[in-house]
N, C-alpha and C. Protein backbone atom coordinates (compact mmCIF):
# COMPACT_ATOMS: atom_id res chain seq x y z
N UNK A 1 22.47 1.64 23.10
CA UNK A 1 22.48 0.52 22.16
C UNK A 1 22.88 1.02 20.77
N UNK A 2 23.42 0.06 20.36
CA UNK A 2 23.85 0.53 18.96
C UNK A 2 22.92 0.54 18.00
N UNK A 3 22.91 1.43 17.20
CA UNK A 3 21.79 1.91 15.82
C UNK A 3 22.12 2.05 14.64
N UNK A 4 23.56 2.40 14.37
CA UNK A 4 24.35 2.17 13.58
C UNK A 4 25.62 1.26 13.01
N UNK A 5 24.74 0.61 11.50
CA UNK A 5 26.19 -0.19 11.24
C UNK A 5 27.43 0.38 11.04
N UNK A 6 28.34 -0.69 10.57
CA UNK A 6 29.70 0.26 10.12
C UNK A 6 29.55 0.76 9.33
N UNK A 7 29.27 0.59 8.64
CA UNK A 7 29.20 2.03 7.37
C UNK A 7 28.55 3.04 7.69
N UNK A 8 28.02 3.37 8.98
CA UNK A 8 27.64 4.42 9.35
C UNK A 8 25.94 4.30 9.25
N UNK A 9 25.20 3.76 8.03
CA UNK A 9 23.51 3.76 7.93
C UNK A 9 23.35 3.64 9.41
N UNK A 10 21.85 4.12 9.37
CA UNK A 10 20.54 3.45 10.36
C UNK A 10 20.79 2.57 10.10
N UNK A 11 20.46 1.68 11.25
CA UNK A 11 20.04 0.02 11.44
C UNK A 11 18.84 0.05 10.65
N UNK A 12 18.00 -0.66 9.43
CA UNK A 12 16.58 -0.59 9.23
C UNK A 12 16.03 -1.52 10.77
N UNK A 13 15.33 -0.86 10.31
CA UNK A 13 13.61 -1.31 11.63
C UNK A 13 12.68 -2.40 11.18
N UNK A 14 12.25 -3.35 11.83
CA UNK A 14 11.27 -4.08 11.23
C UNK A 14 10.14 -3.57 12.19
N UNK A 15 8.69 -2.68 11.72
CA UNK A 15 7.95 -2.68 12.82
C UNK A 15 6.55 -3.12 12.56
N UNK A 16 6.64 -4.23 13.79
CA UNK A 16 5.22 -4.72 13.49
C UNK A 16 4.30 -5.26 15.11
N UNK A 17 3.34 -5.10 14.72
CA UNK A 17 2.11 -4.76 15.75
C UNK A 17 2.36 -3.49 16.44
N UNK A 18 3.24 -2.60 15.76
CA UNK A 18 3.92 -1.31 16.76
C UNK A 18 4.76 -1.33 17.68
N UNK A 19 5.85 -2.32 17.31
CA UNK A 19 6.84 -2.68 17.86
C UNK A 19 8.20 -2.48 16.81
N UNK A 20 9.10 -1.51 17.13
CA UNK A 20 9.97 -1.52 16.66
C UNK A 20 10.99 -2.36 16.55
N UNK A 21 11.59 -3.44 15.90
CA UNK A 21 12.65 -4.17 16.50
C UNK A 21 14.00 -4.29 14.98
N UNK A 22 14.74 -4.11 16.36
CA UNK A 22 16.31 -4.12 15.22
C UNK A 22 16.45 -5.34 14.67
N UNK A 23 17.75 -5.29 13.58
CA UNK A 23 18.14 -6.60 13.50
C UNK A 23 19.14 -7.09 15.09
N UNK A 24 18.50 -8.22 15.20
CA UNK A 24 19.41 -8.75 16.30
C UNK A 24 21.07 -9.49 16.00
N UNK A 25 21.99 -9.58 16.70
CA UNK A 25 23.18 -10.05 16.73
C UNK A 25 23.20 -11.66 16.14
N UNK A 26 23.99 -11.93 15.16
CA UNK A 26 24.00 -13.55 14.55
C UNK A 26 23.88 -14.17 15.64
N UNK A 27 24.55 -14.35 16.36
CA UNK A 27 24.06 -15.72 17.12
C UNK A 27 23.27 -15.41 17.68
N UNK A 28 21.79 -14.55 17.65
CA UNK A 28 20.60 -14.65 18.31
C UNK A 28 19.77 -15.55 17.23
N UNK A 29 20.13 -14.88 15.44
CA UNK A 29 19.38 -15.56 14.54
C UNK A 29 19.74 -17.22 14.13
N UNK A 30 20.98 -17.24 14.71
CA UNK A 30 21.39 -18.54 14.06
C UNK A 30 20.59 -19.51 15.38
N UNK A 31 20.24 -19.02 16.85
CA UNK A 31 19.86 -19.76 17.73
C UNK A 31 18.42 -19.89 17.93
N UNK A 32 17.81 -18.56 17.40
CA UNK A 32 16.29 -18.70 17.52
C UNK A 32 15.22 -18.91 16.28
N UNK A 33 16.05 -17.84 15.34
CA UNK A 33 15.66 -17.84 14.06
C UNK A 33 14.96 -19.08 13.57
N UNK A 34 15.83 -20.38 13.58
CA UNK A 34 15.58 -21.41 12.62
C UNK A 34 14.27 -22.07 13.62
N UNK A 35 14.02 -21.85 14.90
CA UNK A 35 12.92 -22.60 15.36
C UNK A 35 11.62 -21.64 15.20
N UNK A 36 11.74 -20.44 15.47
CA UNK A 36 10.54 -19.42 15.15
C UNK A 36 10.33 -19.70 13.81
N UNK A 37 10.97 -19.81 13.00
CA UNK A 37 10.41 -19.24 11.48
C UNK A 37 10.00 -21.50 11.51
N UNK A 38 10.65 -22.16 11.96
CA UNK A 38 9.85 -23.69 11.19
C UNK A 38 8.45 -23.73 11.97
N UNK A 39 8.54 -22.52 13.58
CA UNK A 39 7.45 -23.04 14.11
C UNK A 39 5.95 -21.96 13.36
N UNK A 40 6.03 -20.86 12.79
CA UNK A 40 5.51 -20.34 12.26
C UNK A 40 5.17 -21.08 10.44
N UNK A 41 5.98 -21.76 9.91
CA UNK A 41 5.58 -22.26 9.15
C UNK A 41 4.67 -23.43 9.35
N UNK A 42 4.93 -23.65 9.88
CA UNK A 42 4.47 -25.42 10.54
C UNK A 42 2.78 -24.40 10.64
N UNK A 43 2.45 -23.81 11.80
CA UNK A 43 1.31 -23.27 11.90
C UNK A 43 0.87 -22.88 10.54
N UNK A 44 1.40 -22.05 9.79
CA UNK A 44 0.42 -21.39 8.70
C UNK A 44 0.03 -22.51 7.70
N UNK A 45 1.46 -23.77 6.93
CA UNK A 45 0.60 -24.53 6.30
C UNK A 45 -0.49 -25.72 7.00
N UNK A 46 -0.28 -25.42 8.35
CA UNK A 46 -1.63 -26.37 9.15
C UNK A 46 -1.32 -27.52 9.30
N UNK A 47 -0.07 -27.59 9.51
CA UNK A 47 0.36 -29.10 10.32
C UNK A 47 0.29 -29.24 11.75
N UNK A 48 -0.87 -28.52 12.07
CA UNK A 48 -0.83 -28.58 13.93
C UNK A 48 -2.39 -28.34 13.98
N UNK A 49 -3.01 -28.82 14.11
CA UNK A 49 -4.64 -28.16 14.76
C UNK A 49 -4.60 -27.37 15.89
N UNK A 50 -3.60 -27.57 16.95
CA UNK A 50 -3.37 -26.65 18.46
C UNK A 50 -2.28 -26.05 18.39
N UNK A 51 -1.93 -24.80 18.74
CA UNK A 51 -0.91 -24.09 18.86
C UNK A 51 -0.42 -23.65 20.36
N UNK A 52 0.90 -24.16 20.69
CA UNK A 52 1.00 -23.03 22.08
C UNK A 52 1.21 -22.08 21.46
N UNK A 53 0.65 -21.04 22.20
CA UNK A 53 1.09 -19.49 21.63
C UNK A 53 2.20 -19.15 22.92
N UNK A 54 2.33 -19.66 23.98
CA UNK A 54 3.40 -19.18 24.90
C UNK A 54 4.89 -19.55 23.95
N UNK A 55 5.20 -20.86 23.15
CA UNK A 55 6.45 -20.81 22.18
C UNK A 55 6.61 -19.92 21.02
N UNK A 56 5.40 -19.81 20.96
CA UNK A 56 6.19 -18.65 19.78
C UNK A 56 6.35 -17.08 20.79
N UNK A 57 5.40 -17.06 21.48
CA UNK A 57 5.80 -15.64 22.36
C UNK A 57 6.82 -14.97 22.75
N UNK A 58 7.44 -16.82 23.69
CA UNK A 58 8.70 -16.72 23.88
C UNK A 58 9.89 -16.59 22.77
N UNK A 59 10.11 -17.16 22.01
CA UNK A 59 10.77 -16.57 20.72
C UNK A 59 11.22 -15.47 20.40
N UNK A 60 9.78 -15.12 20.13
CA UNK A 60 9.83 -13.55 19.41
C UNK A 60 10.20 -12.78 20.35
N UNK A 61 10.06 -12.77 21.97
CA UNK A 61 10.55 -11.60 22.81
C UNK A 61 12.01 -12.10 22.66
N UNK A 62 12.43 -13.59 21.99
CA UNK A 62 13.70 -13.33 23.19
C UNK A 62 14.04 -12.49 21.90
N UNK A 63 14.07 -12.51 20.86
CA UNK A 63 14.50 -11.99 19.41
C UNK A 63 14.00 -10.17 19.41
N UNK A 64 12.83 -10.12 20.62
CA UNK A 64 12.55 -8.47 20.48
C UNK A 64 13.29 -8.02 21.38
N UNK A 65 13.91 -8.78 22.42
CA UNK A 65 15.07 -7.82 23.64
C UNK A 65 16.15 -7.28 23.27
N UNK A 66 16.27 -7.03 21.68
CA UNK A 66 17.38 -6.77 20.98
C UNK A 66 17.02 -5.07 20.24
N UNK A 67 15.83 -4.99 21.00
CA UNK A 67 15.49 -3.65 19.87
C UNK A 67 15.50 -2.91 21.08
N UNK A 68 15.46 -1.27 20.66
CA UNK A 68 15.62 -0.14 21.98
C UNK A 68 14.10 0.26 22.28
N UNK A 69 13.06 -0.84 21.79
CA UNK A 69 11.38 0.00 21.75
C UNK A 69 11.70 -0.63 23.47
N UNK A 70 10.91 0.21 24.09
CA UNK A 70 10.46 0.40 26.14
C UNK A 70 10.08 -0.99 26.60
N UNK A 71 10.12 -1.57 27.53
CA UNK A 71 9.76 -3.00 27.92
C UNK A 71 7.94 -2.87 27.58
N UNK A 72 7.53 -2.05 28.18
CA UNK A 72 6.19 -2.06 27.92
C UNK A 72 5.52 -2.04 26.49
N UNK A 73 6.20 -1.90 25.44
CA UNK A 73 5.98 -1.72 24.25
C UNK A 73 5.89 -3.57 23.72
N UNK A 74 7.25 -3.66 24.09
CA UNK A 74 7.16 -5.41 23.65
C UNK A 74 6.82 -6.36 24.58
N UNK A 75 6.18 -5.93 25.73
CA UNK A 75 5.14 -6.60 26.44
C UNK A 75 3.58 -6.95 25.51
N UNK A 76 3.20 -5.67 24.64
CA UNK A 76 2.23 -6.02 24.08
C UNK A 76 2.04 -7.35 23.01
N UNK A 77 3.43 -7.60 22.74
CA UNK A 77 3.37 -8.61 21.74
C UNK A 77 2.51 -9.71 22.71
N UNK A 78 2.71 -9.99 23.76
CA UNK A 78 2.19 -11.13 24.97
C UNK A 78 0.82 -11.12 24.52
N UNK A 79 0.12 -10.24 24.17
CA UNK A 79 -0.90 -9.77 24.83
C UNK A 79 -1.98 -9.82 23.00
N UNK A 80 -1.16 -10.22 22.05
CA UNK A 80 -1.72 -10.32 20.58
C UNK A 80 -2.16 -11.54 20.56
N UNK A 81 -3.60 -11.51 19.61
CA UNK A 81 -4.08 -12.43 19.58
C UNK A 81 -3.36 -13.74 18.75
N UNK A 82 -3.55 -15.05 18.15
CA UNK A 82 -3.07 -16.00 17.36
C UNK A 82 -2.73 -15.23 16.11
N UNK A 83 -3.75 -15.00 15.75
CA UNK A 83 -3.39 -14.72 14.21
C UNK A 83 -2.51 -13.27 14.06
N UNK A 84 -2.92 -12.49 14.87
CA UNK A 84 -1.60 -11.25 15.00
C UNK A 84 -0.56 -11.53 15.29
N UNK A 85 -0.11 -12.61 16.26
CA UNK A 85 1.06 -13.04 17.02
C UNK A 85 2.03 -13.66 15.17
N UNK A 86 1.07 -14.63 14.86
CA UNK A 86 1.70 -15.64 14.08
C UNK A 86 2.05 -14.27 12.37
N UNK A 87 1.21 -12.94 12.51
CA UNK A 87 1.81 -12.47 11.50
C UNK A 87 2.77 -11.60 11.93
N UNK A 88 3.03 -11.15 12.89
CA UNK A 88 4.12 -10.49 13.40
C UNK A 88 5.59 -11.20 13.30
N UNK A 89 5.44 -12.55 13.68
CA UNK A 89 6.54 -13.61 13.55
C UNK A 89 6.94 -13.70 11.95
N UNK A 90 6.16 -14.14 11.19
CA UNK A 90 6.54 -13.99 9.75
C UNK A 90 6.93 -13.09 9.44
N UNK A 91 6.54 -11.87 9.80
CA UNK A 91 6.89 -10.47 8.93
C UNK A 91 8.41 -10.25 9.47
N UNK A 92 8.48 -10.20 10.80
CA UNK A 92 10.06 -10.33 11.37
C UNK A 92 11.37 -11.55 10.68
N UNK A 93 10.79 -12.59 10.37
CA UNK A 93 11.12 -13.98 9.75
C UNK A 93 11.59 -13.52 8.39
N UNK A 94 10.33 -13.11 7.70
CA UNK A 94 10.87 -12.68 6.32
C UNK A 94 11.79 -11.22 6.20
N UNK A 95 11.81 -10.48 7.12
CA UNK A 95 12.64 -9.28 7.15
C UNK A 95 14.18 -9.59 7.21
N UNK A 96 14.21 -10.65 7.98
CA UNK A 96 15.58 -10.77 8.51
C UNK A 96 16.27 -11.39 7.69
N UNK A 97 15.10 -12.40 6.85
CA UNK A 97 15.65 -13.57 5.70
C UNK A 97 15.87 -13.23 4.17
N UNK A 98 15.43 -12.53 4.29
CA UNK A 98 15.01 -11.49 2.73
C UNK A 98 15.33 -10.18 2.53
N UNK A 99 14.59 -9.32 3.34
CA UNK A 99 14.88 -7.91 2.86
C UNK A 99 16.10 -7.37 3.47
N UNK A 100 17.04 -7.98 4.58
CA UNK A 100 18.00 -7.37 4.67
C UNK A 100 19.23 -7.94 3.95
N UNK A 101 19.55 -8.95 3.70
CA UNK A 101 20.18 -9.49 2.84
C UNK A 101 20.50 -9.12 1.29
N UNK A 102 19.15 -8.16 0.94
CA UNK A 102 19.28 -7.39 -0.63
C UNK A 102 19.40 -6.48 0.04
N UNK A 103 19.52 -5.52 0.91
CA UNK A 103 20.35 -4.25 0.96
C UNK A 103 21.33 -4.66 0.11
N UNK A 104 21.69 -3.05 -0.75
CA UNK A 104 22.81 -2.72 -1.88
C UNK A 104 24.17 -2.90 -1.47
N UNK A 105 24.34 -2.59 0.08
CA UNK A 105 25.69 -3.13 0.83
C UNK A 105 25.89 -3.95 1.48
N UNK A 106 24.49 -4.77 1.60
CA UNK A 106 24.92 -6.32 2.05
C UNK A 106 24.51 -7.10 0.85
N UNK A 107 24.52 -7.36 -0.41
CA UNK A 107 23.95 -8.32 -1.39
C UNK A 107 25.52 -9.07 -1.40
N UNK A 108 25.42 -10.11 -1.63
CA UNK A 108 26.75 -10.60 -2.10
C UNK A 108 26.42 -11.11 -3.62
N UNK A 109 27.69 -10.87 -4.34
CA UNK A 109 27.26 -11.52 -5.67
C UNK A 109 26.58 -12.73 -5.90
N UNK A 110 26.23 -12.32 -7.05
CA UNK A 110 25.65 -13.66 -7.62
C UNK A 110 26.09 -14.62 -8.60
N UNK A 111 27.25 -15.20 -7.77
CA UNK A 111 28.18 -15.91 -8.49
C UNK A 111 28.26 -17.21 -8.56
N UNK A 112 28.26 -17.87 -9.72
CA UNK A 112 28.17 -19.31 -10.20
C UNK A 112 29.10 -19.40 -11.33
N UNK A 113 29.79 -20.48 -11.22
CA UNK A 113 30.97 -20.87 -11.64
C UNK A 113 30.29 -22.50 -12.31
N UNK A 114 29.84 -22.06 -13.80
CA UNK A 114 29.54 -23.56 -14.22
C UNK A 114 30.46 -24.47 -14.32
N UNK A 115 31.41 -24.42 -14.60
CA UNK A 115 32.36 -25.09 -14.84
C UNK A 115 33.23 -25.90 -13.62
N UNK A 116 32.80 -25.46 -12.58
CA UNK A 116 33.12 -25.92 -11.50
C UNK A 116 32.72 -27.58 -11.34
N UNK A 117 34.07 -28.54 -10.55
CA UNK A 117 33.87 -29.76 -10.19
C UNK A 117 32.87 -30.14 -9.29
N UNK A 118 31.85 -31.48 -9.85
CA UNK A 118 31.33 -31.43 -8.42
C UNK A 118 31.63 -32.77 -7.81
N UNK A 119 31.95 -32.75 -6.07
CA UNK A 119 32.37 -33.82 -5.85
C UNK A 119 31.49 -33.63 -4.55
N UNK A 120 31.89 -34.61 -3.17
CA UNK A 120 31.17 -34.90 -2.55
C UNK A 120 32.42 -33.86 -1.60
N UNK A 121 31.65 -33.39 -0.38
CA UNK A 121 32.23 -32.87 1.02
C UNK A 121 31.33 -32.79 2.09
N UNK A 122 32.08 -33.01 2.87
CA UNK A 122 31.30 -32.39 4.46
C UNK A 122 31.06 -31.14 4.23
N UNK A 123 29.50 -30.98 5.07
CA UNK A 123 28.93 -29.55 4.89
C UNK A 123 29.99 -28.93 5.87
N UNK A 124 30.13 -27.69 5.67
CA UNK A 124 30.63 -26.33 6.35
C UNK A 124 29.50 -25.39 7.36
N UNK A 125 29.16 -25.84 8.43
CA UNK A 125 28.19 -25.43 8.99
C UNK A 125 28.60 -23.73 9.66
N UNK A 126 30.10 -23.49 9.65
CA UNK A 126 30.11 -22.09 10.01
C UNK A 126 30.81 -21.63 9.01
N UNK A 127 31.22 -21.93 7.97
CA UNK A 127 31.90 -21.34 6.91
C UNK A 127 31.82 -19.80 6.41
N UNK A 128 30.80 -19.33 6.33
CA UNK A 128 30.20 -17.97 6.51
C UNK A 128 30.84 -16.88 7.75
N UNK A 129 30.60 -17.43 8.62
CA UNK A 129 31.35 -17.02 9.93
C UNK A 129 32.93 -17.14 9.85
N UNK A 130 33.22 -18.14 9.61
CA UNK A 130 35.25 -18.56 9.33
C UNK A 130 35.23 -17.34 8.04
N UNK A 131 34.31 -16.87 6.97
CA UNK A 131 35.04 -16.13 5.95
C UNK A 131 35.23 -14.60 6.64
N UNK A 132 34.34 -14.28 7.53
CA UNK A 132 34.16 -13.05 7.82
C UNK A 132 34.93 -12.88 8.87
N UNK A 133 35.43 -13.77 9.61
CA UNK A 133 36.32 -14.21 11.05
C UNK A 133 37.76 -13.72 9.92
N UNK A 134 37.95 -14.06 8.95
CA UNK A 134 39.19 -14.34 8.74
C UNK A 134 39.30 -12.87 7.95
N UNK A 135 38.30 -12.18 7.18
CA UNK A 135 38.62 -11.27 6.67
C UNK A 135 38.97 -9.46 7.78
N UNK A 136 37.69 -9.77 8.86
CA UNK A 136 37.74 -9.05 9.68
C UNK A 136 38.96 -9.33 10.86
N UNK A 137 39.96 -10.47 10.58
CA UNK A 137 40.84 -10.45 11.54
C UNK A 137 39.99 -10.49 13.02
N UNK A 138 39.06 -11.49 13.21
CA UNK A 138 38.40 -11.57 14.72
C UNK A 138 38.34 -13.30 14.77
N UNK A 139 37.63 -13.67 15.87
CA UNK A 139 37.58 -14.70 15.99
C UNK A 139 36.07 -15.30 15.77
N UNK A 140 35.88 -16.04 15.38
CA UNK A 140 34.43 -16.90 15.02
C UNK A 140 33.38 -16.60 16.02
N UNK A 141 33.57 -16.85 17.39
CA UNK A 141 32.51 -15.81 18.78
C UNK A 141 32.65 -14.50 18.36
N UNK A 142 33.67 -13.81 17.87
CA UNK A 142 33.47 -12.33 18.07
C UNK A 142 32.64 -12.34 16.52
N UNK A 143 32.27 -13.01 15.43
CA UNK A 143 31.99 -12.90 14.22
C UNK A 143 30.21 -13.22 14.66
N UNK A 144 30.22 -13.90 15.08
CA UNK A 144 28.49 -14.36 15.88
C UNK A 144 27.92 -13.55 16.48
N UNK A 145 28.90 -12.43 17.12
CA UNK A 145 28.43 -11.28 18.23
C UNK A 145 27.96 -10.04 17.81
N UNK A 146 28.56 -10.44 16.03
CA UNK A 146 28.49 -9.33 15.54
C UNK A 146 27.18 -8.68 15.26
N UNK A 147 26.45 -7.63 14.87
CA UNK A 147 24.89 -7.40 14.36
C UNK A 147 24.97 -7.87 13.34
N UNK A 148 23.95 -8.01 12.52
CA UNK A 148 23.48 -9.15 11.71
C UNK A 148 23.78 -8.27 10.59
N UNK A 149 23.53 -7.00 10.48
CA UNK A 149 23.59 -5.99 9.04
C UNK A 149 25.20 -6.00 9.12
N UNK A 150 26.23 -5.77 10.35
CA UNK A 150 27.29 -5.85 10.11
C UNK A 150 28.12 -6.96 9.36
N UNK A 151 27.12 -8.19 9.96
CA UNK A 151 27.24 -9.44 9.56
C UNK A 151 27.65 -9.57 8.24
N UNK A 152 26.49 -9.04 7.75
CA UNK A 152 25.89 -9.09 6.09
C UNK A 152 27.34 -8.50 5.27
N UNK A 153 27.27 -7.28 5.61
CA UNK A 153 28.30 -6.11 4.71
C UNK A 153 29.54 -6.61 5.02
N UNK A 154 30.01 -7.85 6.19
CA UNK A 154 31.45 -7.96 5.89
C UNK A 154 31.50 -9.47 5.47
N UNK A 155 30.67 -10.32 5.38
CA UNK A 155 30.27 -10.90 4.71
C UNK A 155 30.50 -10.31 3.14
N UNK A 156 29.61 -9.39 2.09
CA UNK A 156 29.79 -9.40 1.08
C UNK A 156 31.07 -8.96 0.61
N UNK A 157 31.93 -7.80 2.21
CA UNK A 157 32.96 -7.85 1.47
C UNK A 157 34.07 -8.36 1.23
N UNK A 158 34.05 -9.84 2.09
CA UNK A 158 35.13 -10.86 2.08
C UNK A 158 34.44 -11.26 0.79
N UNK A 159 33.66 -11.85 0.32
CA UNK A 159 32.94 -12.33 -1.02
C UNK A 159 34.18 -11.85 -1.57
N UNK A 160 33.88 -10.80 -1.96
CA UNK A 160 34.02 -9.62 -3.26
C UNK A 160 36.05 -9.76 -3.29
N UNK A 161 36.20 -9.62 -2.16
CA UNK A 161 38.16 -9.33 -1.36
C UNK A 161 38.32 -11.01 -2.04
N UNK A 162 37.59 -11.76 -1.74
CA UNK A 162 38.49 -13.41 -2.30
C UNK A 162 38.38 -13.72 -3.56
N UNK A 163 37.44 -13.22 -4.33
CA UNK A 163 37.43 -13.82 -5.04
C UNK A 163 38.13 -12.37 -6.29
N UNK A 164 38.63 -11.30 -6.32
CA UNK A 164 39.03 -10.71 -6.65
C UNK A 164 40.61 -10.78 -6.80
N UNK A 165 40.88 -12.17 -6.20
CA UNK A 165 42.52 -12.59 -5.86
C UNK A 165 43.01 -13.40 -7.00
N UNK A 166 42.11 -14.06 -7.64
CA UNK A 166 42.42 -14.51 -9.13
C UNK A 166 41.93 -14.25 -9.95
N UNK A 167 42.30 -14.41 -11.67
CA UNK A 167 41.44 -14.12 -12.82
C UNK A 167 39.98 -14.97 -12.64
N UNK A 168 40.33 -15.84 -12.57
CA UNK A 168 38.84 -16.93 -12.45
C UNK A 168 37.94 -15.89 -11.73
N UNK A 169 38.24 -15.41 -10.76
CA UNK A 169 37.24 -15.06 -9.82
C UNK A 169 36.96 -13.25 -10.30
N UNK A 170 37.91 -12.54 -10.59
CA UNK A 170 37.39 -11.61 -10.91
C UNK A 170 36.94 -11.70 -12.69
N UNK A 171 36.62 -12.74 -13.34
CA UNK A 171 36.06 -12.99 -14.36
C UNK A 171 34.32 -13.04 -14.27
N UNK A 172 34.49 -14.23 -12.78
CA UNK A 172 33.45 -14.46 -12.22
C UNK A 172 32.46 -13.06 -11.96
N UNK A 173 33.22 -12.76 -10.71
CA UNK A 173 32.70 -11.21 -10.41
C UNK A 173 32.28 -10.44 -11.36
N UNK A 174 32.95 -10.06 -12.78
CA UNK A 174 32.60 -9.03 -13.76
C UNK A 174 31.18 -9.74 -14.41
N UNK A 175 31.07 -11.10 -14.58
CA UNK A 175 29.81 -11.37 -14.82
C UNK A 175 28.99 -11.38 -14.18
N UNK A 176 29.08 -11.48 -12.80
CA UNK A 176 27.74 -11.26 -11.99
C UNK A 176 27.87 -9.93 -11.66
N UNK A 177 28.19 -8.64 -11.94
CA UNK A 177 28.01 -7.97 -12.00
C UNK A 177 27.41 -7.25 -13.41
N UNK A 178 27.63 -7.73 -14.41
CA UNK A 178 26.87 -7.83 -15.54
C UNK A 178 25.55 -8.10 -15.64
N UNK A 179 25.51 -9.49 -15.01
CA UNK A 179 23.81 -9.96 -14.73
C UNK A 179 23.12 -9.07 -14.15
N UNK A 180 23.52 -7.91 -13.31
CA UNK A 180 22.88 -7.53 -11.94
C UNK A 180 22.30 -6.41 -12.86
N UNK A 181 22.96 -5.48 -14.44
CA UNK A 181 22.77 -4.56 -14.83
C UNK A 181 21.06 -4.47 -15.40
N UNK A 182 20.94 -3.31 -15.59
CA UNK A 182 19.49 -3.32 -15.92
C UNK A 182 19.05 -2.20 -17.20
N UNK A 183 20.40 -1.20 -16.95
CA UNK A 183 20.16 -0.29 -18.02
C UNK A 183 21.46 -0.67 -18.78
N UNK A 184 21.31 0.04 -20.51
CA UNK A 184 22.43 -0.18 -21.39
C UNK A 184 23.90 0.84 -20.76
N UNK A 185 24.87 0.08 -20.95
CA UNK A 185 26.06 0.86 -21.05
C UNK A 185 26.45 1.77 -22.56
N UNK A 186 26.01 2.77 -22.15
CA UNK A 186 25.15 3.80 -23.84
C UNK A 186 26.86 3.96 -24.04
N UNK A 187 27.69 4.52 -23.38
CA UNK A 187 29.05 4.59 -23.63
C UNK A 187 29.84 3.80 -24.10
N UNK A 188 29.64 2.09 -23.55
CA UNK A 188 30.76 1.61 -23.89
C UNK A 188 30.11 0.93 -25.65
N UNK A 189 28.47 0.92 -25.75
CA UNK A 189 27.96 0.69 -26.74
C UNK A 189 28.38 1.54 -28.13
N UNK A 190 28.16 2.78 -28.00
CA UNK A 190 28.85 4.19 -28.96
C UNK A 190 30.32 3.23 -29.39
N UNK A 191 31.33 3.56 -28.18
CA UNK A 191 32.69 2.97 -28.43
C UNK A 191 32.64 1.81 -29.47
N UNK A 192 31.77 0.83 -28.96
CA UNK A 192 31.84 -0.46 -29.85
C UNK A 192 31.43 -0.10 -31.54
N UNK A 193 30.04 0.49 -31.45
CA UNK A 193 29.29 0.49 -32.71
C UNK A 193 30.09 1.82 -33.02
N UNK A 194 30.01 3.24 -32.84
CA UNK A 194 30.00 4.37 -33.17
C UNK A 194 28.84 4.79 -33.14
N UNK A 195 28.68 6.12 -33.48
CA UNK A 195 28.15 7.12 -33.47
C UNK A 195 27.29 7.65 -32.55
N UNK A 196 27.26 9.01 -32.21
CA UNK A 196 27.10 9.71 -30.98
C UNK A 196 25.38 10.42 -31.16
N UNK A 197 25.00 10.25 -32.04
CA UNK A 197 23.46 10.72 -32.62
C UNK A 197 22.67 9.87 -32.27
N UNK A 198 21.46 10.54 -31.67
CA UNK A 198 20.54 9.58 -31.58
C UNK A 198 19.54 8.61 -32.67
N UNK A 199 19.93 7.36 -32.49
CA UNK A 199 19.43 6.67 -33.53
C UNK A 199 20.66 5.50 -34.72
N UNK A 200 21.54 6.14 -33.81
CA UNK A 200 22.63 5.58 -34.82
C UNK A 200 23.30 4.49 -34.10
């Protein structure tokens, strides 16, 4: 099984109840994802007094047959009580939704264009997929098939490749890359003001 993205990293690990599990392939998250994580919400803010625990079970294994931990390992998830089951699901939920998405090589900018028209359109329900289909030269199934971290990183770098094709956009880009900064540019500051002493 594969462990490595393209860029060569480890896959990160999400491990919980002592279960190792990868990120799984987009079209596992785009098919299971959105019902595990509403059915785990639904439970925690308490819109259910009864829970099957066999639906979320099922879920989460079909979402853990994607990791290389031993069948017997993610058998134990079966075997967790409610409240372990239902934090194992979140912690996987928020891993997949959050912390891999800010990896440094999957972030995509943070780009907003105020000035932009707003009018009305049909949503784009695979648009994400068509950008990465079209940048990676594959087809929309082979873009779904892809792992999800691969997902991510060619994802940010069609972002980065389109919008780098006009001034607008690499205007755009240089400011959200501005926003993202955190320390002074001591160099290009000197240049502006002068002087090379501290204090000046």
């Amino acid at each position: 099984m594969k462990t490595t993205d393209i860029l060569g990293h480890d896959l990160p690990l999400c491990v919980v109840c002592g279960v190792s599990l990868l990120p799984p392939p987009l079209f596992a998250v785009r098919e299971h994802l959105p019902h595990l994580s509403g059915f785990v919400r639904n439970v925690i803010i308490g819109e259910f007094e009864t829970v099957d625990i066999s639906a979320v079970t099922a879920h989460f294994q079909k979402l853990g047959k994607y990791s290389p931990t031993p069948k017997k390992a993610r058998q134990r998830l079966a075997r967790l009580n409610m409240s372990d089951l239902l934090e194992a699901c979140a912690d996987y939920v928020l891993f997949l939704r959050e912390e891999l998405p800010q990896l440094p090589y999957c972030a995509v900018p943070n780009v907003t264009d105020e000035e932009a028209e707003h009018y009305y359109e049909y949503p784009q329900f695979l648009s994400s997929e068509k950008l990465v289909a079209d940048y990676a030269n594959i087809s929309v199934p082979q873009a779904l098939r892809l792992n999800l971290v691969d997902f991510l990183i060619l994802q940010r770098e069609a972002c980065i490749h389109n919008l780098s094709q006009s001034k607008k956009g690499r205007d755009l880009l240089e400011a959200a890359f501005c926003a993202e900064q955190t320390e002074p540019d001591r160099t290009a500051l000197r240049a502006q003001f002068g002087g090379d002493q501290r204090g000046k």
